[in-house]
Structures are given as structure tokens and as C-alpha cells.
C-alpha atoms as a PDB file:
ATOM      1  CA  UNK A   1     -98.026 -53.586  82.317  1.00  0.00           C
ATOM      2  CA  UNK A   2     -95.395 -56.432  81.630  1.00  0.00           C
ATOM      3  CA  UNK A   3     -94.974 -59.646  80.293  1.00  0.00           C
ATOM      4  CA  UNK A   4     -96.858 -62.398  81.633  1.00  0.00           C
ATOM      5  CA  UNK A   5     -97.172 -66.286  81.979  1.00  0.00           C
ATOM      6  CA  UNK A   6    -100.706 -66.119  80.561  1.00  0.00           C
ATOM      7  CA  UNK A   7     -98.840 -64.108  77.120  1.00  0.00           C
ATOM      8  CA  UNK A   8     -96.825 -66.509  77.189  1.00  0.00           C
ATOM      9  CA  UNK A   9     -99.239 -69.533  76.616  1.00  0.00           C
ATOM     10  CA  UNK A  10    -101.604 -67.208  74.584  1.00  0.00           C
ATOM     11  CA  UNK A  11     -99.110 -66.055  71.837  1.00  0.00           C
ATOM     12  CA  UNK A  12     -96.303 -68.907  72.207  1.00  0.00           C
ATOM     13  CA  UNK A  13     -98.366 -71.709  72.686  1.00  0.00           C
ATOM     14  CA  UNK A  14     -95.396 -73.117  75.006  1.00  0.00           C
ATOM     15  CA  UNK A  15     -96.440 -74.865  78.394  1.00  0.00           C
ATOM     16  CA  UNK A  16     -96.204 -73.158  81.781  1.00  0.00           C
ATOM     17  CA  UNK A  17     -96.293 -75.520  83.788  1.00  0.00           C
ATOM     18  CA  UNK A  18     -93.731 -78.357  84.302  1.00  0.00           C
ATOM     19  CA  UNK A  19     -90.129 -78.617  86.086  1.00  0.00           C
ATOM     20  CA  UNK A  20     -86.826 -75.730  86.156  1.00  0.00           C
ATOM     21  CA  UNK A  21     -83.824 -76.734  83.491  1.00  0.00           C
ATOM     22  CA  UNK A  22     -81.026 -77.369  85.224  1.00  0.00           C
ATOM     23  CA  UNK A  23     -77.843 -78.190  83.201  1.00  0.00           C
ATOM     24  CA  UNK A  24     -74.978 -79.896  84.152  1.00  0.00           C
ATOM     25  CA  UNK A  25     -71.520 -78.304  83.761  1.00  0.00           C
ATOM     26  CA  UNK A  26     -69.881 -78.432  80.564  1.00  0.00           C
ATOM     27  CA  UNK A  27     -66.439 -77.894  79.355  1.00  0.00           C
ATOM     28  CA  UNK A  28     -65.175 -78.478  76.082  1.00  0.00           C
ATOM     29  CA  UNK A  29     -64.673 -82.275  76.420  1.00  0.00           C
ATOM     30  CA  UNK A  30     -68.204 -82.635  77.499  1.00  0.00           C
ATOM     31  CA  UNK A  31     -69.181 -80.524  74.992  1.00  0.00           C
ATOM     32  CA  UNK A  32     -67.802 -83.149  72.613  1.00  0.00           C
ATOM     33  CA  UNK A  33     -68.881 -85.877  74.095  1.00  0.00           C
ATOM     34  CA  UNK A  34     -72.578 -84.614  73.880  1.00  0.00           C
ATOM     35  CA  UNK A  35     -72.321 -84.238  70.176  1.00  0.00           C
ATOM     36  CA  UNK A  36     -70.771 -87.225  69.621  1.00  0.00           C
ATOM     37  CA  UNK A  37     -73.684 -88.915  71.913  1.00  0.00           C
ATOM     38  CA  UNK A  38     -77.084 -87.516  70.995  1.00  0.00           C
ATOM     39  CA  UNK A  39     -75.883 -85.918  67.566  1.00  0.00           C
ATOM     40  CA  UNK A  40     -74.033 -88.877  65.904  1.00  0.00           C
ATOM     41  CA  UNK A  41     -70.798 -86.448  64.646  1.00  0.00           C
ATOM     42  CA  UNK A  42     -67.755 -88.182  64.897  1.00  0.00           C
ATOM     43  CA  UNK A  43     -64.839 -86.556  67.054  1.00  0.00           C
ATOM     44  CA  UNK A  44     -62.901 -84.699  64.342  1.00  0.00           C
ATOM     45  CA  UNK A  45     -65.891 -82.627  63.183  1.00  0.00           C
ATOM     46  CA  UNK A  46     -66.410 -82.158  66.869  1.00  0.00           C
ATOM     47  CA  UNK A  47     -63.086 -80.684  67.452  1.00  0.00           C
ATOM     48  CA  UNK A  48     -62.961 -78.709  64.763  1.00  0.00           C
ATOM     49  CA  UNK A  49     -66.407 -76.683  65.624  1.00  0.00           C
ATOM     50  CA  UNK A  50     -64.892 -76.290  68.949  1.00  0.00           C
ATOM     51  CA  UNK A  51     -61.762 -74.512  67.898  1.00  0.00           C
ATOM     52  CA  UNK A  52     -64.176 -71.674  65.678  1.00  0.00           C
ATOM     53  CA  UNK A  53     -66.423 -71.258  69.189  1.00  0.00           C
ATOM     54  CA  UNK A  54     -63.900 -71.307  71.446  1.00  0.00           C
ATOM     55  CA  UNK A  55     -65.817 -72.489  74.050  1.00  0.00           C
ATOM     56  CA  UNK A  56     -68.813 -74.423  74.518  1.00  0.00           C
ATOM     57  CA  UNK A  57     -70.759 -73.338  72.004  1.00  0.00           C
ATOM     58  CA  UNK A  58     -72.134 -74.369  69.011  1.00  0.00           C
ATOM     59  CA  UNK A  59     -72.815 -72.274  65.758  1.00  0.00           C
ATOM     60  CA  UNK A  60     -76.686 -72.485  64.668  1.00  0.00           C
ATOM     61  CA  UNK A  61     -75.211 -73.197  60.966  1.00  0.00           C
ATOM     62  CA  UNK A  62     -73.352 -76.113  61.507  1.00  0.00           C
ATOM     63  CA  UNK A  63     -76.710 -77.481  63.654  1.00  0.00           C
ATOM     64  CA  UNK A  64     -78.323 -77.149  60.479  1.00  0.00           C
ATOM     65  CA  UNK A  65     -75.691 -78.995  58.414  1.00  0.00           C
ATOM     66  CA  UNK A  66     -75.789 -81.458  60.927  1.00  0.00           C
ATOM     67  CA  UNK A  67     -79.776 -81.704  60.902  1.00  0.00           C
ATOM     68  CA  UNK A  68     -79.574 -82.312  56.618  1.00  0.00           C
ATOM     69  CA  UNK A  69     -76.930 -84.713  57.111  1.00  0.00           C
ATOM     70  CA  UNK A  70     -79.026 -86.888  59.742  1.00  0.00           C
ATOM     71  CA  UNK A  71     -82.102 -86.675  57.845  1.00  0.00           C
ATOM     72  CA  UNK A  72     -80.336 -88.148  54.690  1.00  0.00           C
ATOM     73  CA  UNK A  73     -78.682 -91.235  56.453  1.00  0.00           C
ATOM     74  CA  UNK A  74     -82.028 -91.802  57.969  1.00  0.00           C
ATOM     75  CA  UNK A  75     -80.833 -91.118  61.378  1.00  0.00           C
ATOM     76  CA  UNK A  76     -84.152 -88.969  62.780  1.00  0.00           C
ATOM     77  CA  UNK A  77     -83.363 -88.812  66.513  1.00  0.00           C
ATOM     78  CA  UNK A  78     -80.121 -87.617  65.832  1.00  0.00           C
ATOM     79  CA  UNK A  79     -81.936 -84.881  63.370  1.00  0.00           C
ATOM     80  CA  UNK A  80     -84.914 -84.042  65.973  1.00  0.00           C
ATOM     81  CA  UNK A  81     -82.023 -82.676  68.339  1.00  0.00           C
ATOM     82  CA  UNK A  82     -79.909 -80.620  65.774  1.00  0.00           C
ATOM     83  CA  UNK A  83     -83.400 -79.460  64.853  1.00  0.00           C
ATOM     84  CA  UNK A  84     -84.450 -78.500  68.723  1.00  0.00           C
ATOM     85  CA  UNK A  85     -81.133 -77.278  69.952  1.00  0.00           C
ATOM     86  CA  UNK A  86     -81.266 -75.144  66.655  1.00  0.00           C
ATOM     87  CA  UNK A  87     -84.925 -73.974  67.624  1.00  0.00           C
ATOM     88  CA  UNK A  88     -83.757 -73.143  71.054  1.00  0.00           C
ATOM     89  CA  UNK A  89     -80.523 -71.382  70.369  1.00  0.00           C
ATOM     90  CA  UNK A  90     -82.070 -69.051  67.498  1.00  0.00           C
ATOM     91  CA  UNK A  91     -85.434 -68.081  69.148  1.00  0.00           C
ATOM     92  CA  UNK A  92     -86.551 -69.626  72.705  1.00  0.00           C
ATOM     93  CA  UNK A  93     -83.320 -68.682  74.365  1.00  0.00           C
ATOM     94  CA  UNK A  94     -81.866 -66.829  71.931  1.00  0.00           C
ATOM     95  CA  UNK A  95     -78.324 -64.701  73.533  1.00  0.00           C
ATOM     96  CA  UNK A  96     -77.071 -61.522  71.539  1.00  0.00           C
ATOM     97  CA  UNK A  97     -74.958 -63.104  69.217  1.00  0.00           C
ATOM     98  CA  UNK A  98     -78.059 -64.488  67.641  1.00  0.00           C
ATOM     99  CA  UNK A  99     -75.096 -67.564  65.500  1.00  0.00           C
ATOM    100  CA  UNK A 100     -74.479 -69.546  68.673  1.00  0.00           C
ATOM    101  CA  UNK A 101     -76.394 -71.654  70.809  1.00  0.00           C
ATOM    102  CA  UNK A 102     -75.063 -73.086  74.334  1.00  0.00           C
ATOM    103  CA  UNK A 103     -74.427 -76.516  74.707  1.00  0.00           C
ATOM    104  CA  UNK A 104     -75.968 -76.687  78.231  1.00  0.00           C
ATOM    105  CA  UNK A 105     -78.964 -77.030  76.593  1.00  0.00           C
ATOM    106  CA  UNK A 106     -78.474 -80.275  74.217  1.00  0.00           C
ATOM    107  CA  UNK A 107     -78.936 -82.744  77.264  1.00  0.00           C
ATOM    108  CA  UNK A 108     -82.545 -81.251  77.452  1.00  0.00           C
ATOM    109  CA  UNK A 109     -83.279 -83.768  74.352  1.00  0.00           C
ATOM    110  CA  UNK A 110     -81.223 -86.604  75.496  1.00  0.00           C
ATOM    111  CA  UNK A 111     -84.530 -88.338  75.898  1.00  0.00           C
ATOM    112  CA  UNK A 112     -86.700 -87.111  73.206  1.00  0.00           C
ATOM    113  CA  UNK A 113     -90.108 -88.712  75.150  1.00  0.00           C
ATOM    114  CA  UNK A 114     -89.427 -86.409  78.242  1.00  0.00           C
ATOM    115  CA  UNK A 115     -88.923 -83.176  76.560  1.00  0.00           C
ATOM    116  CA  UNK A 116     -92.596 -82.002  77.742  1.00  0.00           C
ATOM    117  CA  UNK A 117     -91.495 -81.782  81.367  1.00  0.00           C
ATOM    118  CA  UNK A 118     -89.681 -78.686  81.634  1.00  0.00           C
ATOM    119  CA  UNK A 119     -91.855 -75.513  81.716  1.00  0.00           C
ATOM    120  CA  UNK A 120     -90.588 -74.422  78.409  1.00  0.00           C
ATOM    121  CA  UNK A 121     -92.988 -70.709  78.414  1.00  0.00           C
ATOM    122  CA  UNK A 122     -91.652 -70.100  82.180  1.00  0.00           C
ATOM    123  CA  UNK A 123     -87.993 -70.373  80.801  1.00  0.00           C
ATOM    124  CA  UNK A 124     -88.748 -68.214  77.870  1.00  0.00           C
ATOM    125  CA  UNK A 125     -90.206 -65.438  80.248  1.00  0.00           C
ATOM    126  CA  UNK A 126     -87.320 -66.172  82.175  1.00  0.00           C
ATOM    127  CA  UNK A 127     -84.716 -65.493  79.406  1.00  0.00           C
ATOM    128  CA  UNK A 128     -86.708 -62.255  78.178  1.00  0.00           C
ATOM    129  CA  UNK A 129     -87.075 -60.986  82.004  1.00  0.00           C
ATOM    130  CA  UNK A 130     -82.672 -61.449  82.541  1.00  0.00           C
ATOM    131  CA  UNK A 131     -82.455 -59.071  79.139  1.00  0.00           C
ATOM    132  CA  UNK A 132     -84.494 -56.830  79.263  1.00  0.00           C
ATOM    133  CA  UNK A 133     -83.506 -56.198  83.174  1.00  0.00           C
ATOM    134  CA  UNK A 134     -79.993 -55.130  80.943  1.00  0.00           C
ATOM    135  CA  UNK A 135     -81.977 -53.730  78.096  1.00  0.00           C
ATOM    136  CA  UNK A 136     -82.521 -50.419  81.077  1.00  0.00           C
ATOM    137  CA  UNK A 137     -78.985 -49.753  81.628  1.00  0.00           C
ATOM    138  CA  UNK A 138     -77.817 -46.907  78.711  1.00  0.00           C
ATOM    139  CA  UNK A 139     -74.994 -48.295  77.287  1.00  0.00           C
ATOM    140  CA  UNK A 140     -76.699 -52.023  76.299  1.00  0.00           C
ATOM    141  CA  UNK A 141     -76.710 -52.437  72.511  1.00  0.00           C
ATOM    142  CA  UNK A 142     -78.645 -55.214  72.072  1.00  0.00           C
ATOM    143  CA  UNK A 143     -80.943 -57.871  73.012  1.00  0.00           C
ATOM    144  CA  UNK A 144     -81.494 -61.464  73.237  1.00  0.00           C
ATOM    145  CA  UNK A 145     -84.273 -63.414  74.053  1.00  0.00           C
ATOM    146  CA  UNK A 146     -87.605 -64.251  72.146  1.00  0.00           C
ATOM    147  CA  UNK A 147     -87.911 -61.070  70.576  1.00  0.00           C
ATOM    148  CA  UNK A 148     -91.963 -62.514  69.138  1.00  0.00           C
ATOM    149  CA  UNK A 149     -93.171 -62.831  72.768  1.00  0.00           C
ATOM    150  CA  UNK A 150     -92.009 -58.831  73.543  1.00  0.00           C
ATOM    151  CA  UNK A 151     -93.696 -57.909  70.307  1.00  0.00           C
ATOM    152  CA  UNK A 152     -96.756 -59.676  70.481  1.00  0.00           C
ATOM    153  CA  UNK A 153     -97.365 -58.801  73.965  1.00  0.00           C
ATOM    154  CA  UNK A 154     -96.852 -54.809  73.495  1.00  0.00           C
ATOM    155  CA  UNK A 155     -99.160 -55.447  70.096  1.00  0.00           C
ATOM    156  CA  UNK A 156    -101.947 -57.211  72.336  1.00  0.00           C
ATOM    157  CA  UNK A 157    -101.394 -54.010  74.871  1.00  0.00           C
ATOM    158  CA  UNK A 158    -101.783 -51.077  72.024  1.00  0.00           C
ATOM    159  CA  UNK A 159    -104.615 -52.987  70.345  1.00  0.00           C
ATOM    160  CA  UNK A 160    -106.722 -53.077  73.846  1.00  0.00           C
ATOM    161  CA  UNK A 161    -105.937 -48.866  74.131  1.00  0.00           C
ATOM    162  CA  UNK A 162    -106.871 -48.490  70.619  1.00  0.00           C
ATOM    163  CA  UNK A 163    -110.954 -49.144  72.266  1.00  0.00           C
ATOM    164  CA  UNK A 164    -110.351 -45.283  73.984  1.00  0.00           C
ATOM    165  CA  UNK A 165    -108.760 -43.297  70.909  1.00  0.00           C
ATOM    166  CA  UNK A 166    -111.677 -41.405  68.833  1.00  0.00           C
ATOM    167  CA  UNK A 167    -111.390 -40.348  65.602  1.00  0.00           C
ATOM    168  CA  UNK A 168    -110.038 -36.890  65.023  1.00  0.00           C
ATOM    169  CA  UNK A 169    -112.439 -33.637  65.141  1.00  0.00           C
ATOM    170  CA  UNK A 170    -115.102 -35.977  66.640  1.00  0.00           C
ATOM    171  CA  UNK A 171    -115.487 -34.659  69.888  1.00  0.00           C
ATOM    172  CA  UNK A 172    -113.675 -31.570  71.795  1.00  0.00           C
ATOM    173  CA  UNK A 173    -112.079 -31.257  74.897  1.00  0.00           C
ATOM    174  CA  UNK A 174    -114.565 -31.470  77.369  1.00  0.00           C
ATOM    175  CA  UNK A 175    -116.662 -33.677  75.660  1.00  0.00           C
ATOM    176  CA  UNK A 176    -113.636 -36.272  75.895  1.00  0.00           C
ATOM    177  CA  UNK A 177    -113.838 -35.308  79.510  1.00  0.00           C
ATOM    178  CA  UNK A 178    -117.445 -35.814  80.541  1.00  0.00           C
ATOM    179  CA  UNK A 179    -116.754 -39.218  78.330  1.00  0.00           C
ATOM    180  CA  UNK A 180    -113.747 -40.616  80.064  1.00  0.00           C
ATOM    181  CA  UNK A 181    -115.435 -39.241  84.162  1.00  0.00           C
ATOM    182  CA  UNK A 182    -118.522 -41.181  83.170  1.00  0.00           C
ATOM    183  CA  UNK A 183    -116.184 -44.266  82.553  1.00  0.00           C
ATOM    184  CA  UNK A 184    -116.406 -46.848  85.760  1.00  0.00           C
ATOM    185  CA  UNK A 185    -114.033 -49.605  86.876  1.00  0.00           C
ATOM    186  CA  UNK A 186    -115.821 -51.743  84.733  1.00  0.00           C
ATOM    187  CA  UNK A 187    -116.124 -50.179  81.745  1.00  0.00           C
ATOM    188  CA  UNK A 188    -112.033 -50.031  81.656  1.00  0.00           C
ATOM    189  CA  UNK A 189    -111.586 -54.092  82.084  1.00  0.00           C
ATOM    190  CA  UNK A 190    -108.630 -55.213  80.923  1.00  0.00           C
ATOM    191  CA  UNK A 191    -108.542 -58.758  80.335  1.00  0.00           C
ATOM    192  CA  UNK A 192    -106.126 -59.419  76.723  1.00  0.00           C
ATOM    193  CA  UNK A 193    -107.032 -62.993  76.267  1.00  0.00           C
ATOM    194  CA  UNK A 194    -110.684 -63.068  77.025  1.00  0.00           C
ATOM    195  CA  UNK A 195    -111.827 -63.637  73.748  1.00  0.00           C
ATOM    196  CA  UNK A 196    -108.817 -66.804  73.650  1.00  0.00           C
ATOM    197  CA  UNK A 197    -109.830 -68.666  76.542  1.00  0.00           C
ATOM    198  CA  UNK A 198    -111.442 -71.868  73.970  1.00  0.00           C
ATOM    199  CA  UNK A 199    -108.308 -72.118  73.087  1.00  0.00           C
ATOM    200  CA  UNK A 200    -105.910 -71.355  75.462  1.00  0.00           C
ATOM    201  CA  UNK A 201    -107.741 -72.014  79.407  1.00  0.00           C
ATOM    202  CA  UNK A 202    -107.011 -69.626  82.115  1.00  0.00           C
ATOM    203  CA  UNK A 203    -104.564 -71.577  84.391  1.00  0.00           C
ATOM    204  CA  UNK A 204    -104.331 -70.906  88.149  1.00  0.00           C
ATOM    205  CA  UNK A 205    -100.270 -71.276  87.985  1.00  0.00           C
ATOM    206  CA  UNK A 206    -100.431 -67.758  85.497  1.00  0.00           C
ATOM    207  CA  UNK A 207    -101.856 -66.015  89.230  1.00  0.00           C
ATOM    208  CA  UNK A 208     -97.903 -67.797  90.532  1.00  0.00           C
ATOM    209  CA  UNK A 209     -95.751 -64.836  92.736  1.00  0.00           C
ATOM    210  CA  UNK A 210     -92.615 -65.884  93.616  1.00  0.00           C
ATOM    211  CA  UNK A 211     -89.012 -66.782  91.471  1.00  0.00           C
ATOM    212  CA  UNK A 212     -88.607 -68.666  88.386  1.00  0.00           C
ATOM    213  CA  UNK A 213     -85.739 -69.608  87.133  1.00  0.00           C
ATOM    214  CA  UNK A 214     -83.445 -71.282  83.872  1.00  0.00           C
ATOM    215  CA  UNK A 215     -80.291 -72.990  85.143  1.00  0.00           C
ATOM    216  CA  UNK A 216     -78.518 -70.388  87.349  1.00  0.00           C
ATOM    217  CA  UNK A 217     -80.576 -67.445  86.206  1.00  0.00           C
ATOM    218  CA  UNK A 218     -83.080 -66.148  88.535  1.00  0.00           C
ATOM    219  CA  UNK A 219     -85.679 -63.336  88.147  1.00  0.00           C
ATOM    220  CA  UNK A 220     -88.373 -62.671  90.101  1.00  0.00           C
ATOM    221  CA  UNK A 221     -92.672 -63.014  88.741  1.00  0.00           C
ATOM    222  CA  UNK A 222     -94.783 -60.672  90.532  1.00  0.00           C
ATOM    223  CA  UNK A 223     -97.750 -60.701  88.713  1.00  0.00           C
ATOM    224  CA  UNK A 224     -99.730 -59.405  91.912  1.00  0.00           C
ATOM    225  CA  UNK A 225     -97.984 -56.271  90.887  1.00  0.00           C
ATOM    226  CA  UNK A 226    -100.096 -56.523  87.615  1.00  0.00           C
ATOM    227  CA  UNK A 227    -103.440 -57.815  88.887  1.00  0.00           C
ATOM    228  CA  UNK A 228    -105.589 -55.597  86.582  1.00  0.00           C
ATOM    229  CA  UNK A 229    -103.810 -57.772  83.453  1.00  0.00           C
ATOM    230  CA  UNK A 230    -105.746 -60.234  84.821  1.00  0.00           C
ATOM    231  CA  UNK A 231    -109.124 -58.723  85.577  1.00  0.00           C
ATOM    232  CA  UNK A 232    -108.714 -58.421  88.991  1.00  0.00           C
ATOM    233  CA  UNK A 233    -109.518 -55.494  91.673  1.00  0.00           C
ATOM    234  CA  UNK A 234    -105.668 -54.251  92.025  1.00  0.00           C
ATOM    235  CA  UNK A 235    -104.466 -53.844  95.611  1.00  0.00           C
ATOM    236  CA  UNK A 236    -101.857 -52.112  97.527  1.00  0.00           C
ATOM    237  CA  UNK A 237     -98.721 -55.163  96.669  1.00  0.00           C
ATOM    238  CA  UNK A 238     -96.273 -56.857  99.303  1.00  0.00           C
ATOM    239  CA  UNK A 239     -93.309 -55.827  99.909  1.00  0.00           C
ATOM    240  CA  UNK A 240     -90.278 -57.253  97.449  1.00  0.00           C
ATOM    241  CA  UNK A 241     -89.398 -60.784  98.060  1.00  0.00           C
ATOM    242  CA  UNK A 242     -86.129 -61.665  99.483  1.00  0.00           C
ATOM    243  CA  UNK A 243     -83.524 -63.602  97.014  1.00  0.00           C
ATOM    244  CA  UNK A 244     -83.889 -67.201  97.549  1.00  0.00           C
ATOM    245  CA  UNK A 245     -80.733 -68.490  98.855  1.00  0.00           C
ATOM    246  CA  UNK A 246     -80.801 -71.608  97.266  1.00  0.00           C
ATOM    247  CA  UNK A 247     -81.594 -73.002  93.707  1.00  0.00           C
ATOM    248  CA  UNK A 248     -83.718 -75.783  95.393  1.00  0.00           C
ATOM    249  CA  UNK A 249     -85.719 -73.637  97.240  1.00  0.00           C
ATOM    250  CA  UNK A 250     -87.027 -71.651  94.264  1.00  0.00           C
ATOM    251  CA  UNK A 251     -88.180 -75.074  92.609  1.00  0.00           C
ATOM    252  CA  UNK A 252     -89.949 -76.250  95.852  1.00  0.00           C
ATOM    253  CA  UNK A 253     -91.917 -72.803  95.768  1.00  0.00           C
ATOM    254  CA  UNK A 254     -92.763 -73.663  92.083  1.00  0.00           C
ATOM    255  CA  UNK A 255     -93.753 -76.789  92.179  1.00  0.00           C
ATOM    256  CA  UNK A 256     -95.206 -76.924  95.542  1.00  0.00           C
ATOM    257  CA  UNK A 257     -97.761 -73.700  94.562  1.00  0.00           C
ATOM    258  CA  UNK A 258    -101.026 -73.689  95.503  1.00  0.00           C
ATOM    259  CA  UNK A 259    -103.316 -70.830  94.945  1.00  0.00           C
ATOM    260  CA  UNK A 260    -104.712 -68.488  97.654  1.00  0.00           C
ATOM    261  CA  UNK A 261    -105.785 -65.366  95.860  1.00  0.00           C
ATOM    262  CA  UNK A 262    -109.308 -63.975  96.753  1.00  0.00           C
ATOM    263  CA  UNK A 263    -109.281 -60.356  94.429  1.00  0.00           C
ATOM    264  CA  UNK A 264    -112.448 -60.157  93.456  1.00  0.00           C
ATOM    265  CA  UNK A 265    -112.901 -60.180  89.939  1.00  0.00           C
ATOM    266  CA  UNK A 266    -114.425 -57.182  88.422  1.00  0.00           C
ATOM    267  CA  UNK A 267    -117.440 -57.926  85.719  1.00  0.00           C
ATOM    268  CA  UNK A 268    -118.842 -56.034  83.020  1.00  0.00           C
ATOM    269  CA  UNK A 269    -122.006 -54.769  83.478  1.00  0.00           C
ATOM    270  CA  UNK A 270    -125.081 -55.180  80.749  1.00  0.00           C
ATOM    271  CA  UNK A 271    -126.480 -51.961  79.525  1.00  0.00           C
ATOM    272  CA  UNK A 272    -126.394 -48.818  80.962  1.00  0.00           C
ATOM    273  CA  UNK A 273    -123.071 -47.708  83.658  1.00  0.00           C
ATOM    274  CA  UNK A 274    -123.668 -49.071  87.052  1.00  0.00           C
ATOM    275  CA  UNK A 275    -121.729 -50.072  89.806  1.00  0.00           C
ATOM    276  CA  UNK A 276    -119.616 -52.755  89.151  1.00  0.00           C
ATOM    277  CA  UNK A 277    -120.465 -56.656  90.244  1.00  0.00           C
ATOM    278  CA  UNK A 278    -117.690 -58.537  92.072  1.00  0.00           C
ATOM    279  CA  UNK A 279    -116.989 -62.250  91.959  1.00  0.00           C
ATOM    280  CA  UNK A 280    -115.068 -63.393  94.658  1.00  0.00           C
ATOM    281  CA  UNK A 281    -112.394 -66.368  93.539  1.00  0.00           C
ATOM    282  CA  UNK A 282    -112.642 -69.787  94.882  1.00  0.00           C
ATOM    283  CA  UNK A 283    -110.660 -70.582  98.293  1.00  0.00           C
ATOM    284  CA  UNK A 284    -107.502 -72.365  97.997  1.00  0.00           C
ATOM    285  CA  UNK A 285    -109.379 -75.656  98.714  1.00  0.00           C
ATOM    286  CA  UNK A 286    -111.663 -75.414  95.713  1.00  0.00           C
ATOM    287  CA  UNK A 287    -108.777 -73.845  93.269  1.00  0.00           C
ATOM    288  CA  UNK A 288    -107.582 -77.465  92.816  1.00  0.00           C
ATOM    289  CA  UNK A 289    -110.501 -78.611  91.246  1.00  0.00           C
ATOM    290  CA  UNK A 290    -111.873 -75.818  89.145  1.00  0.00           C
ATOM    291  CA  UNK A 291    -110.558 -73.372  86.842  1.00  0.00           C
ATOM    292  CA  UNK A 292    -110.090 -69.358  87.438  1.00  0.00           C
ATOM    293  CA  UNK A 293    -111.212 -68.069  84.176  1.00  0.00           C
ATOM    294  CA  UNK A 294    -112.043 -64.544  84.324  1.00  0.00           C
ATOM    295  CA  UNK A 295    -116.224 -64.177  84.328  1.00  0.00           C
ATOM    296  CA  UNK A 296    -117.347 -62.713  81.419  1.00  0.00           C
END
């Protein structure tokens, strides 16, 4: 089990698809400059934040100062970025210190019309994927990233293994075992967001293997690894994928996806246990044009 695009849309609501962040460098004097640009503070202020950060940072309490102060001159666009760069700094792509945010991220509302073109839930996964990769080594104390999506998504796993746990003093021992041999593949389908799908469609890009990225930081989707998440027949994987050597080359692979999986979808049977039914996915050709919603 792990954390998947498809989680992502389903308990974020943030979209999937779209184009990889990537940030241009920033120092202290461009750190300034930004702020003075998009957020309207004038250069003192500017300096002055600088010196508590120490670097290119921003604290997430003087974002809000500056978000109250905008609103009351009547200066919205100026607000709507403290507001976002707040929003992204404290929960989306939240770091360990929890009171700063990174001002590499304030030109991604330079132009407040074009926000919707960077694959916001990808980043997100992203961001949780890079911490929780340090989150395995013993001596890590804490955690960023968006700490909702990791609890919603081991909620939504518990919840689904909650369907096999009886009541206590119900049954005994091998009772529970003739129950769980007479159990076939389809009886055990595990599909989270089935019941979501009105509101949330499946979307081919969720069945994506490859990298995804968020400026510099790379981490590696392999939800083929996972296929049973999905509803599909799980197969013997591929070996690991080699690190991309360039930056470009993992956006090309993103963007440029097209989907060729054929796993045969496993359906639940009416009535009494039988063998299972399989629906076999649409060819690459035909993915285009029609959606790979699991078959109920």
C-alpha cells in the first residue's frame, strides 16, 4: 500500500495533471525584489524580514500581516499571494519548521490567471514522497509535508480492512478459517474510491509509472508496484527505473504519457462465490478517448 495520485485527487481535491514547478534561483536580493513586486511591501520591511530568516525565507506570520494589510488598502492581488504563498508554505509544501515558507515558490502566483497549470496534487505527493523517504532513517525527528493527505490515506486503508474484522466471540478459529479459504480474488477487491468516482473521475494519468518531480526534487511513482489499489490483477513489476539524468527528461516523460496498461480488471461477482470475470482495459489507442474507471 502507499500513497497515490488517485488519493491525492480523492481527499485533496488538488489537480494531477498539469506542468513540473520549476523555480528560478533566489538569493536574498531576489528575494526582495519578489516581495516588493507581487506583494506591494516596500524595501525596509523587506530587509528587515530578511535579517530574522536569514536566508530566503519568509515567516508564515508576517505573510499573514501582510495579507490583512493588503486587504485593508484594497490591494487584492497583492493579498491573493500572501494568502497562497501562506497556504503553500503551512500545508501543501509544508518543511519541518512548519513558521517558514520558501520564497522559490512566490513566482508561482506572479500571474494569478495561470496558477491552474502546475500539477499542484503531483507536487504535494512529491513533497510527502522526499519526507517520508527520511521519515525511515532512525534518527529523523520530524516531518514535513501535507500531513492531511498521509492521514486520510492510511484512514481510507483501515476503514476498507475494517470489512474482514468480526465481532469478538462470534466465530472460532477455524470457522474464521473455512471463512477467509472460501474468500476469492474477487471477493477481496480493493478499490478505495469506488463509491467517489461522481465526484472525483478515474483519470488514466493516476495508472502514470515513471518520475515526478518539484523543482530539483525527484522521487520516483511506481504505482504498477500497487496495481491491486487500483483494482487491477497485480503482476510480477519491472525492474527499478534508472535516475533520469536530466530535469527535462523527467517532464517530457510526464507530459508526453500515454497509457498502455492492459491488467485486466478484476469484477465483483453477483451472488454466490464464483470465479472471477475479467475486463480487459482499452488499448493505448482507445485510452485517449475514454475513461478507465474501474467496472463495478
Amino acid at each position: 500500500m502507499t500513497i497515490t495520485l488517485d488519493d491525492v485527487a480523492n481527499i485533496l481535491g488538488l489537480p494531477i495533471r498539469g506542468e513540473f514547478y520549476s523555480p528560478p534561483d533566489v538569493d536574498r536580493l531576489t528575494t526582495c525584489n519578489l516581495v516588493a513586486t507581487l506583494l506591494g511591501v516596500i524595501t525596509t520591511e523587506i530587509w528587515e524580514e530578511t535579517m530574522k530568516t536569514r536566508s530566503a525565507h519568509y515567516r508564515l506570520d508576517w505573510l499573514k500581516e501582510v495579507f490583512k494589510r493588503q486587504c485593508a488598502t484594497e490591494r487584492f492581488d497583492c493579498a491573493a499571494r500572501a494568502y497562497l504563498l501562506n497556504l503553500v508554505g503551512s500545508i501543501i509544501f509544508a518543511d519541518k519548521s512548519h513558521t517558514l515558507v520558501d520564497a522559490k515558490y512566490l513566482p508561482l502566483f506572479r500571474y494569478l490567471d495561470g496558477i491552474d497549470k502546475y500539477a499542484w496534487g503531483s507536487a504535494a505527493l512529491v513533497v510527502i514522497y522526499d519526507y517520508l523517504s527520511d521519515a525511515c532513517c532512525y534518527d529523523t525527528k520530524q516531518l514535513g509535508g501535507y500531513m492531511t493527505l498521509l492521514q486520510g490515506a492510511d484512514v481510507q486503508c483501515f476503514a476498507r480492512m475494517n470489512k474482514w474484522c468480526y465481532k469478538q466471540g462470534k466465530h472460532k478459529v477455524h470457522e474464521y478459517r473455512r471463512i477467509i479459504d472460501a474468500l476469492t480474488p474477487a471477493d477481496v477487491i480493493c478499490r478505495s474510491w469506488e463509491n467517489h468516482r461522481g465526484v472525483i473521475p478515474f483519470d488514466d494519468i493516476m495508472l502514470y509509472t515513471g518520475h515526478i518531480r518539484l523543482w530539483s526534487t525527484v522521487v520516483k511513482y511506481l504505482q504498477e508496484r500497487c496495481l491491486r489499489q487500483f483494482g487491477y490483477i497485480q503482476y510480477i513489476h519491472s525492474p527499478p527505473l534508472p535516475d533520469p539524468s536530466r530535469l527535462f527528461d523527467v517532464d517530457v516523460e510526464w507530459l508526453g504519457y500515454v497509457t498502455t496498461v492492459s491488467h485486466p480488471l478484476l469484477v465483483r461477482p453477483d451472488g454466490v462465490p464464483q470465479v472471477p470475470h475479467y475486463s480487459v482495459l482499452p488499448t493505448s489507442a482507445d485510452a485517449s478517448s475514454s475513461q478507465l474507471a474501474p467496472i463495478l
